[in-house]
C-alpha atoms as a PDB file:
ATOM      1  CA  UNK A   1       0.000   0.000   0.000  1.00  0.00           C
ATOM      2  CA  UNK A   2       2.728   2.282   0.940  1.00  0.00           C
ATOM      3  CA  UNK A   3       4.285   2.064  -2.347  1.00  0.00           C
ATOM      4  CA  UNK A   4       1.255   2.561  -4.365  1.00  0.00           C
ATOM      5  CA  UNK A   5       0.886   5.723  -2.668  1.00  0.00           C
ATOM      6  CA  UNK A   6       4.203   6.412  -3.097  1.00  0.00           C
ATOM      7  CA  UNK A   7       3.475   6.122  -6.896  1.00  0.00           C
ATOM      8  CA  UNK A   8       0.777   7.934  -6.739  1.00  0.00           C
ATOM      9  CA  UNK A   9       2.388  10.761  -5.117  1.00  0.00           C
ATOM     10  CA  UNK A  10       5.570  10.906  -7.349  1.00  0.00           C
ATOM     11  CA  UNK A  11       3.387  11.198 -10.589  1.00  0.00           C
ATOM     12  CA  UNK A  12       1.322  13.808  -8.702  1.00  0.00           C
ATOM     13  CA  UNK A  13       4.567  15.710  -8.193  1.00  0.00           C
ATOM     14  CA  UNK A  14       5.482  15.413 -11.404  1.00  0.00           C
ATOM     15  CA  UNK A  15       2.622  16.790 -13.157  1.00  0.00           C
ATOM     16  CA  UNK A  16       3.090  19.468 -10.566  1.00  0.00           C
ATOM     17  CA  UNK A  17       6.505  20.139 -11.681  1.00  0.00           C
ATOM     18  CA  UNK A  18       5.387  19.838 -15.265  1.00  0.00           C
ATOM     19  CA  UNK A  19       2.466  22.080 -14.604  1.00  0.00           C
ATOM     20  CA  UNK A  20       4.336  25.291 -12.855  1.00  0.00           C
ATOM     21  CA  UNK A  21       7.742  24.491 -14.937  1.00  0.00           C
ATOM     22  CA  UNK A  22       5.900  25.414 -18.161  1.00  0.00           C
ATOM     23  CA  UNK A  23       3.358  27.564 -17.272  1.00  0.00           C
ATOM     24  CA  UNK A  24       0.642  25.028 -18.454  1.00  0.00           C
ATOM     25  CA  UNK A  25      -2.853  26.246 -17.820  1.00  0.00           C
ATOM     26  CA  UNK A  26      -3.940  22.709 -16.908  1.00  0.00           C
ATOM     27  CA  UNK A  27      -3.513  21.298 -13.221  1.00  0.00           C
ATOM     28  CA  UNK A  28      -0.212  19.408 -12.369  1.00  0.00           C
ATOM     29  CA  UNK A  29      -2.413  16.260 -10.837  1.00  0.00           C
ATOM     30  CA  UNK A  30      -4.228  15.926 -14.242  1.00  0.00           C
ATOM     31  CA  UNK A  31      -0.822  15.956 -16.139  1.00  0.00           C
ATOM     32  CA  UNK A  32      -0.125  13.590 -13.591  1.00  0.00           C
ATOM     33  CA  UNK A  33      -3.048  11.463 -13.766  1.00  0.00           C
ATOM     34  CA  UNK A  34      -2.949  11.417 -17.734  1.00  0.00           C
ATOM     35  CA  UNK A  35       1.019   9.902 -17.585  1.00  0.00           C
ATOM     36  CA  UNK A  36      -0.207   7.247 -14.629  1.00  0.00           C
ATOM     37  CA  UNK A  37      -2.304   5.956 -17.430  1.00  0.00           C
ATOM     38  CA  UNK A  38       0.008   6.356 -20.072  1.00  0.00           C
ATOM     39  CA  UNK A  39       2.271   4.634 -18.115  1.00  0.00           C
ATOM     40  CA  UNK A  40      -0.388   1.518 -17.521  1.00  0.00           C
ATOM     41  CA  UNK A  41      -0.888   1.502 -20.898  1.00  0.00           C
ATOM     42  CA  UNK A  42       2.690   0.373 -21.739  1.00  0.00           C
ATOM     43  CA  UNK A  43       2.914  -1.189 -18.519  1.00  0.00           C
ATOM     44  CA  UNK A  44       0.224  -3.508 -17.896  1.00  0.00           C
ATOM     45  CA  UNK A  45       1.480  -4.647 -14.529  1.00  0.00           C
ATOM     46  CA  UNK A  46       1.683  -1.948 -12.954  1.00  0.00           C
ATOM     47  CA  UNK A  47      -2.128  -1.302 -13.269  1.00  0.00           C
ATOM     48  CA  UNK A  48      -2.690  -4.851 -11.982  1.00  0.00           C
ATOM     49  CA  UNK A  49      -0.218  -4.059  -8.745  1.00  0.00           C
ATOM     50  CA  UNK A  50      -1.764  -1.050  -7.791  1.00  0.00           C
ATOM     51  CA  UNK A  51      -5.299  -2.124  -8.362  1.00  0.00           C
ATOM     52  CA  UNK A  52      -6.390  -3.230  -4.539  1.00  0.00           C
ATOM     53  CA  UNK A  53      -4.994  -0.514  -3.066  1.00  0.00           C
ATOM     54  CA  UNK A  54      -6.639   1.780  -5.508  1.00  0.00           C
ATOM     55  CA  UNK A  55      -9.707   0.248  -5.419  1.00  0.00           C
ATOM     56  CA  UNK A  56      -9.779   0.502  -1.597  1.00  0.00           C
ATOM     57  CA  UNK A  57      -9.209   4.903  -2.006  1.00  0.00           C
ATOM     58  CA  UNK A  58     -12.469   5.092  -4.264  1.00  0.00           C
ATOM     59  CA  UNK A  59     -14.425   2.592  -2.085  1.00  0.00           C
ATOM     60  CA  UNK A  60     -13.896   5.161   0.490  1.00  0.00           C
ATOM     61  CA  UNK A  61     -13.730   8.441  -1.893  1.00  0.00           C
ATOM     62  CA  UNK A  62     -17.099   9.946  -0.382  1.00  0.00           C
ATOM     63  CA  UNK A  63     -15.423  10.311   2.898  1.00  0.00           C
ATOM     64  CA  UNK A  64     -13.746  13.499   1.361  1.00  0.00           C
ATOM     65  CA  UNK A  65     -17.145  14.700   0.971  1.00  0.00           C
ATOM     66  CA  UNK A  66     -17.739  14.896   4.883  1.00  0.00           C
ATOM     67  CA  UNK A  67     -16.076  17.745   5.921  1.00  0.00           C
ATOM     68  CA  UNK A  68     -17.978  19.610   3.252  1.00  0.00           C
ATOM     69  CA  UNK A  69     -21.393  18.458   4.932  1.00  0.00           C
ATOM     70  CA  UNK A  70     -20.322  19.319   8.066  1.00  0.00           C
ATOM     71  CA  UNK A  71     -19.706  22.796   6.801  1.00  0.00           C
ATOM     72  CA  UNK A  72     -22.857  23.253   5.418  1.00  0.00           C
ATOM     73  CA  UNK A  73     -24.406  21.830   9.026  1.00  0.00           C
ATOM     74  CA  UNK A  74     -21.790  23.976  11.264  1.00  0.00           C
ATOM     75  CA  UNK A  75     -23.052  27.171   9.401  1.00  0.00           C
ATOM     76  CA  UNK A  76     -26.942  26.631   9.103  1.00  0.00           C
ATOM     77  CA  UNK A  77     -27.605  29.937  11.102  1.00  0.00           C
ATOM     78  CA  UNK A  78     -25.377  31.932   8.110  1.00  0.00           C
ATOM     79  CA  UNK A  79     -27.458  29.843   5.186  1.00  0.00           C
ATOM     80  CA  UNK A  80     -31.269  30.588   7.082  1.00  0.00           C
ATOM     81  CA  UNK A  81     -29.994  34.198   7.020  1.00  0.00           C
ATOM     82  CA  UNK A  82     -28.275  34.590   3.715  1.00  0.00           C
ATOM     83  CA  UNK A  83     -29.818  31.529   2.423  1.00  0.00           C
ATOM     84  CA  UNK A  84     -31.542  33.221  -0.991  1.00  0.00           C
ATOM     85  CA  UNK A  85     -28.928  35.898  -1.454  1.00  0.00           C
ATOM     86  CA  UNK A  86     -26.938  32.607  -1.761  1.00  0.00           C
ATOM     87  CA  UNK A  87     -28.591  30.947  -4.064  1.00  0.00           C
ATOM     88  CA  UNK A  88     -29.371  34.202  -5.993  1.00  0.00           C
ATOM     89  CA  UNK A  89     -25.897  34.498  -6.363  1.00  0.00           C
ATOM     90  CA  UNK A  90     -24.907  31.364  -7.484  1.00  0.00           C
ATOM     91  CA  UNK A  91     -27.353  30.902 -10.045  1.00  0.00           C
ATOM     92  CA  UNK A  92     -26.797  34.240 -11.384  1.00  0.00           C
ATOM     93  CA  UNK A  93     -22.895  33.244 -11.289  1.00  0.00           C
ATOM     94  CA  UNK A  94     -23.317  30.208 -13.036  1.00  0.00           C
ATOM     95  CA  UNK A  95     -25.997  32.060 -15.835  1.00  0.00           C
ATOM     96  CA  UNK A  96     -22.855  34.839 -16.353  1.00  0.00           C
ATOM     97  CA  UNK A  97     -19.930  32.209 -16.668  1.00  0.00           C
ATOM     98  CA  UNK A  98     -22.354  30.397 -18.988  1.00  0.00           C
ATOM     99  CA  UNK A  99     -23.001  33.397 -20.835  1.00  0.00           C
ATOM    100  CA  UNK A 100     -19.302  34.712 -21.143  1.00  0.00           C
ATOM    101  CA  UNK A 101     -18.291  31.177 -22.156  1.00  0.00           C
ATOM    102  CA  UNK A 102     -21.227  31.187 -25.228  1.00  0.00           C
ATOM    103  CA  UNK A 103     -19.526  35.108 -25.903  1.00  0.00           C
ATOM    104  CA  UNK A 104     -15.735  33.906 -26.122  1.00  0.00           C
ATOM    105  CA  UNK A 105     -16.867  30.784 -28.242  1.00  0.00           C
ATOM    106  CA  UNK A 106     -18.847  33.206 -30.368  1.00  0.00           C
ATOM    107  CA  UNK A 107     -16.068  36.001 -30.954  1.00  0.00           C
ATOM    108  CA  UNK A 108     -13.291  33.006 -31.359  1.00  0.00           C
ATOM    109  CA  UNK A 109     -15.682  31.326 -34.194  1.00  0.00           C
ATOM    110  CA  UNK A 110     -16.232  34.943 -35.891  1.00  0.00           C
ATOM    111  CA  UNK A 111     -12.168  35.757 -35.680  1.00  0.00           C
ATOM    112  CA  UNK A 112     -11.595  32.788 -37.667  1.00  0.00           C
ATOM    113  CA  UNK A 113     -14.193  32.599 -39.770  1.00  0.00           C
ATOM    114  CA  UNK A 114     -15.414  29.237 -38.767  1.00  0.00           C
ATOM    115  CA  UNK A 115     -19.392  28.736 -39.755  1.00  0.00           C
ATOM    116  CA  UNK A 116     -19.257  30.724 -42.730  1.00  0.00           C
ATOM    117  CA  UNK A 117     -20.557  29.492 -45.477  1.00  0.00           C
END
């Protein structure tokens, strides 16, 4: 188990590394993740070896959820006071990123001419 996370932590790293070293807009631990399975793909054994211990973390992955739940239940006073200014503001969040997103993809298919016919 130990070396599995050990694994796990050096290609972490490294995507980290890889990530910050070239100014990459994409997380280290994806770059990290994406050469992990990479690597299985040429190395088939290495995916078997590390597959209880991996198996295990997921089994157990909603138990990273908890401390976000226990958030949510420490502050209940804040959400029945703010509680629709909240939610207000993250709907009308999400309906602006949506928005700007729909914008960029609209002025970056105009710039280069793609859709006209």
């Amino acid at each position: 188990m130990i070396r599995v996370l050990a694994i796990l932590l050096v290609y972490q790293l490294a995507g980290e590394t890889v990530s910050r070293g070239l100014t990459l807009a994409v997380p280290g631990p994806v770059i990290g993740l994406a050469a992990l399975f990479v690597t299985f793909l040429v190395v088939p054994r290495l995916a078997d070896y590390m597959r209880e211990t991996v198996t295990g973390f997921l089994s157990h992955l909603s138990l990273l959820f908890v401390p976000a739940g226990v958030g949510v239940v420490a502050h209940l006073d804040a959400f029945a006071e703010y509680g629709v200014g909240l939610f207000v503001a993250l709907i009308g969040s999400t309906v602006l990123a949506i928005l700007a997103g729909v914008g960029a993809f609209l002025l970056v298919a105009k710039l280069t001419g793609v859709g006209d016919d």
